[in-house]
C-alpha atoms as a PDB file:
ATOM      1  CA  UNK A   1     -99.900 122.018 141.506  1.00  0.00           C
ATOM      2  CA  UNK A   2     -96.765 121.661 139.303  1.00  0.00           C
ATOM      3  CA  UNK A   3     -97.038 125.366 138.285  1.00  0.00           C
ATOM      4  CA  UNK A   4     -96.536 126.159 141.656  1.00  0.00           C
ATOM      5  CA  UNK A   5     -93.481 124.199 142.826  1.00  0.00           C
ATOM      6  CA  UNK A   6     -91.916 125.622 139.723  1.00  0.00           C
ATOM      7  CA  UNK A   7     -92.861 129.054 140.730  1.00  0.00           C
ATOM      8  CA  UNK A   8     -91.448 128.402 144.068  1.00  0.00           C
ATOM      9  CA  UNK A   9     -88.110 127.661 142.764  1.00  0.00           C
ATOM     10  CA  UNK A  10     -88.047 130.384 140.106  1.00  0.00           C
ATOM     11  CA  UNK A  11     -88.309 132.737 142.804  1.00  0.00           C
ATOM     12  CA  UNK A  12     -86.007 131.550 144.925  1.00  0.00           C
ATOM     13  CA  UNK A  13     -83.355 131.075 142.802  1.00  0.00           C
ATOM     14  CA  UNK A  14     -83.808 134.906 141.435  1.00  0.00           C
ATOM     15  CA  UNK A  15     -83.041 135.675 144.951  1.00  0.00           C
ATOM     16  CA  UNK A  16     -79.850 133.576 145.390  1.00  0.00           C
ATOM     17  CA  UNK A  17     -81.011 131.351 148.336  1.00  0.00           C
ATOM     18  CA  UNK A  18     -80.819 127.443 148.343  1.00  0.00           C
ATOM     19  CA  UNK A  19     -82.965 124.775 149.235  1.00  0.00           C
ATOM     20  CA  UNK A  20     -80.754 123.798 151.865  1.00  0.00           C
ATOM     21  CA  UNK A  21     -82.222 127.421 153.352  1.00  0.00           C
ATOM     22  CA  UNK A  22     -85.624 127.382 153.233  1.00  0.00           C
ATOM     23  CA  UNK A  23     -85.458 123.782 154.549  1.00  0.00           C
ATOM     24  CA  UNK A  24     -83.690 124.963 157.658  1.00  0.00           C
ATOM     25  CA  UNK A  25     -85.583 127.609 157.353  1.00  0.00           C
ATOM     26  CA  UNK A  26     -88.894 125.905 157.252  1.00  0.00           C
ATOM     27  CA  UNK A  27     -87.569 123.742 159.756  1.00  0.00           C
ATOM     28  CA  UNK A  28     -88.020 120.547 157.440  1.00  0.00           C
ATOM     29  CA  UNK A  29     -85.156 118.484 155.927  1.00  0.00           C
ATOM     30  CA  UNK A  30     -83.972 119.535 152.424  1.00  0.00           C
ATOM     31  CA  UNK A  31     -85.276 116.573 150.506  1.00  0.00           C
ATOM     32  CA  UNK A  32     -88.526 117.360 152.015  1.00  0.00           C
ATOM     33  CA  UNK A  33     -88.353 120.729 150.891  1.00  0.00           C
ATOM     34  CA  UNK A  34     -87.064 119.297 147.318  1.00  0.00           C
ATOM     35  CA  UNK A  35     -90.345 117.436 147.335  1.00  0.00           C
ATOM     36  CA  UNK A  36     -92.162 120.586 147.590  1.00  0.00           C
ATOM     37  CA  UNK A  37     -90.204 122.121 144.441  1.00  0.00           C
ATOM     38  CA  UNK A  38     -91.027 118.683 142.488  1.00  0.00           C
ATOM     39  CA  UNK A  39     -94.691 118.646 143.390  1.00  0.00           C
ATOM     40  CA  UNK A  40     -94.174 115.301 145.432  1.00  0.00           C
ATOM     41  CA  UNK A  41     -96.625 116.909 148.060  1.00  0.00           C
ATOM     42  CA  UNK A  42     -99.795 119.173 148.183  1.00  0.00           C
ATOM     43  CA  UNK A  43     -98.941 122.453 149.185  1.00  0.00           C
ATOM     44  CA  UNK A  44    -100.849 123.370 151.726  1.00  0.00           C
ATOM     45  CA  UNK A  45    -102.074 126.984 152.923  1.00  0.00           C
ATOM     46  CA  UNK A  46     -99.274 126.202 156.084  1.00  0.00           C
ATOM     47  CA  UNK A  47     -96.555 125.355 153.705  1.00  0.00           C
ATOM     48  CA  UNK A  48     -97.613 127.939 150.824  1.00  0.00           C
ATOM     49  CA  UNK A  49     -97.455 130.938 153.816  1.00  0.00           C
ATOM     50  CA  UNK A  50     -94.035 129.331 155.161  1.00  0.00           C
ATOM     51  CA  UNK A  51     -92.553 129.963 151.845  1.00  0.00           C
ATOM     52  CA  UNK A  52     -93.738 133.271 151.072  1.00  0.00           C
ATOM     53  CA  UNK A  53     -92.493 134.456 154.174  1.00  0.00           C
ATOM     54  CA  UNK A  54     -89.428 133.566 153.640  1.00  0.00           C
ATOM     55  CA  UNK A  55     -89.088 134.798 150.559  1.00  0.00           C
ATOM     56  CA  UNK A  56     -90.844 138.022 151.215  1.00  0.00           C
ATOM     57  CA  UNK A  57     -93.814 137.638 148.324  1.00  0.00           C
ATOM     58  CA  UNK A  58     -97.433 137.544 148.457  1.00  0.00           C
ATOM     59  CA  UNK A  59     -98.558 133.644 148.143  1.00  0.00           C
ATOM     60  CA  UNK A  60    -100.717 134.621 145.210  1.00  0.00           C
ATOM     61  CA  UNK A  61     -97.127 135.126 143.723  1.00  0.00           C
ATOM     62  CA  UNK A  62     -96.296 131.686 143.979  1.00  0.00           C
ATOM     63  CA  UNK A  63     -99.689 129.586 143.359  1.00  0.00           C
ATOM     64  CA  UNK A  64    -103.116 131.181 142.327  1.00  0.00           C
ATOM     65  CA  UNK A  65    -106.270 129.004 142.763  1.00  0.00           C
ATOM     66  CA  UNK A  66    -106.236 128.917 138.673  1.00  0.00           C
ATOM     67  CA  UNK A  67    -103.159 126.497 139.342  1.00  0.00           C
ATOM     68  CA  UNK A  68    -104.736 123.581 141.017  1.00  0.00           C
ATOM     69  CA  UNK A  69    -102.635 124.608 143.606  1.00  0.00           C
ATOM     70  CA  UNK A  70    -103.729 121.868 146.619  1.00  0.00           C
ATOM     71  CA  UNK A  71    -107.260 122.076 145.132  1.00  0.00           C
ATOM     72  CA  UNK A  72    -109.189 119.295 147.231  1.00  0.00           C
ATOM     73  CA  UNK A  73    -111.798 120.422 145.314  1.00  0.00           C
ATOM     74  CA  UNK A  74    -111.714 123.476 144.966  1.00  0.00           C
ATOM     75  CA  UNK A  75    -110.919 123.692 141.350  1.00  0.00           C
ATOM     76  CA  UNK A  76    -114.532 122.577 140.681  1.00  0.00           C
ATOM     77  CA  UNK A  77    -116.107 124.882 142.722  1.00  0.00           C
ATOM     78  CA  UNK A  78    -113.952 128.149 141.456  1.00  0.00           C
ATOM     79  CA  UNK A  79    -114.709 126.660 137.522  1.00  0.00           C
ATOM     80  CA  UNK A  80    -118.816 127.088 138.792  1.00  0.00           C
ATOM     81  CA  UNK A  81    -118.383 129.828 140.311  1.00  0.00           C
ATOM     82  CA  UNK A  82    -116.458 131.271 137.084  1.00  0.00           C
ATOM     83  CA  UNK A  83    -119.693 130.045 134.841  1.00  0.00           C
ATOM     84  CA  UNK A  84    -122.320 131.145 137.054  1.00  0.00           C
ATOM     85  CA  UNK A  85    -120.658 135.146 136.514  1.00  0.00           C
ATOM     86  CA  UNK A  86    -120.410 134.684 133.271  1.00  0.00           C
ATOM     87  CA  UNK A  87    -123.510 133.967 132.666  1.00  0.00           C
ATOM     88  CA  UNK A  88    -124.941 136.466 134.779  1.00  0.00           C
ATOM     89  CA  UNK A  89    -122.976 138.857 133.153  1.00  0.00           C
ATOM     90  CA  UNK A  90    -120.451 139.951 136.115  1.00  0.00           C
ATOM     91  CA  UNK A  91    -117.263 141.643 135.538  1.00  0.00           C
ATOM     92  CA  UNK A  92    -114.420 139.147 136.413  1.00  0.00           C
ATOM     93  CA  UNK A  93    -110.807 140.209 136.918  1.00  0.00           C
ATOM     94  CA  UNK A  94    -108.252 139.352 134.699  1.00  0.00           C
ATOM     95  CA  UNK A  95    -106.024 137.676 137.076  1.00  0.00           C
ATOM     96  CA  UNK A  96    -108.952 135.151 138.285  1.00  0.00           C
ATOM     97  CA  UNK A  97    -109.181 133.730 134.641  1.00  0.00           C
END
């Protein structure tokens, strides 16, 4: 998850905007959206579609399930699933790996 609060505020900065922004942008407070920057909170599929917007990216530009972005679990699952096509021998994509 820490890959993608860093991601977030690579981005952001590349485009000149300030937390202070996407907070009232987001409608949240900035220290809340500083928390989401310093991986303080799960990023959510709410919060990760919020941002994107308003930056004007795809969310797979800011957090990929690779990252452990807000797993719950996931993580495990997408690892199996990863094993169970390599061993059957099916093509994966380079940016799932």
């Amino acid at each position: 998850m820490k890959v993608c609060g860093q991601n977030i505020r690579k981005i952001r900065r590349s485009k000149d905007l300030t937390q202070e922004y996407m907070a009232f942008e987001m409608g949240i407070s900035q220290k809340a959206y500083s928390d989401i920057e310093n991986s303080k909170v799960k990023i959510n599929l709410e919060i990760l579609t919020k941002i994107s917007d308003i930056l004007d990216i795809k969310p797979s530009d800011i957090c990929s399930i690779s990252h452990k972005c807000g797993t719950d679990g996931f993580e495990d699952k997408y690892q199996s699933l990863l094993e169970y096509m390599k061993e059957n021998n099916i093509s994966i994509p380079k940016e799932f790996l």
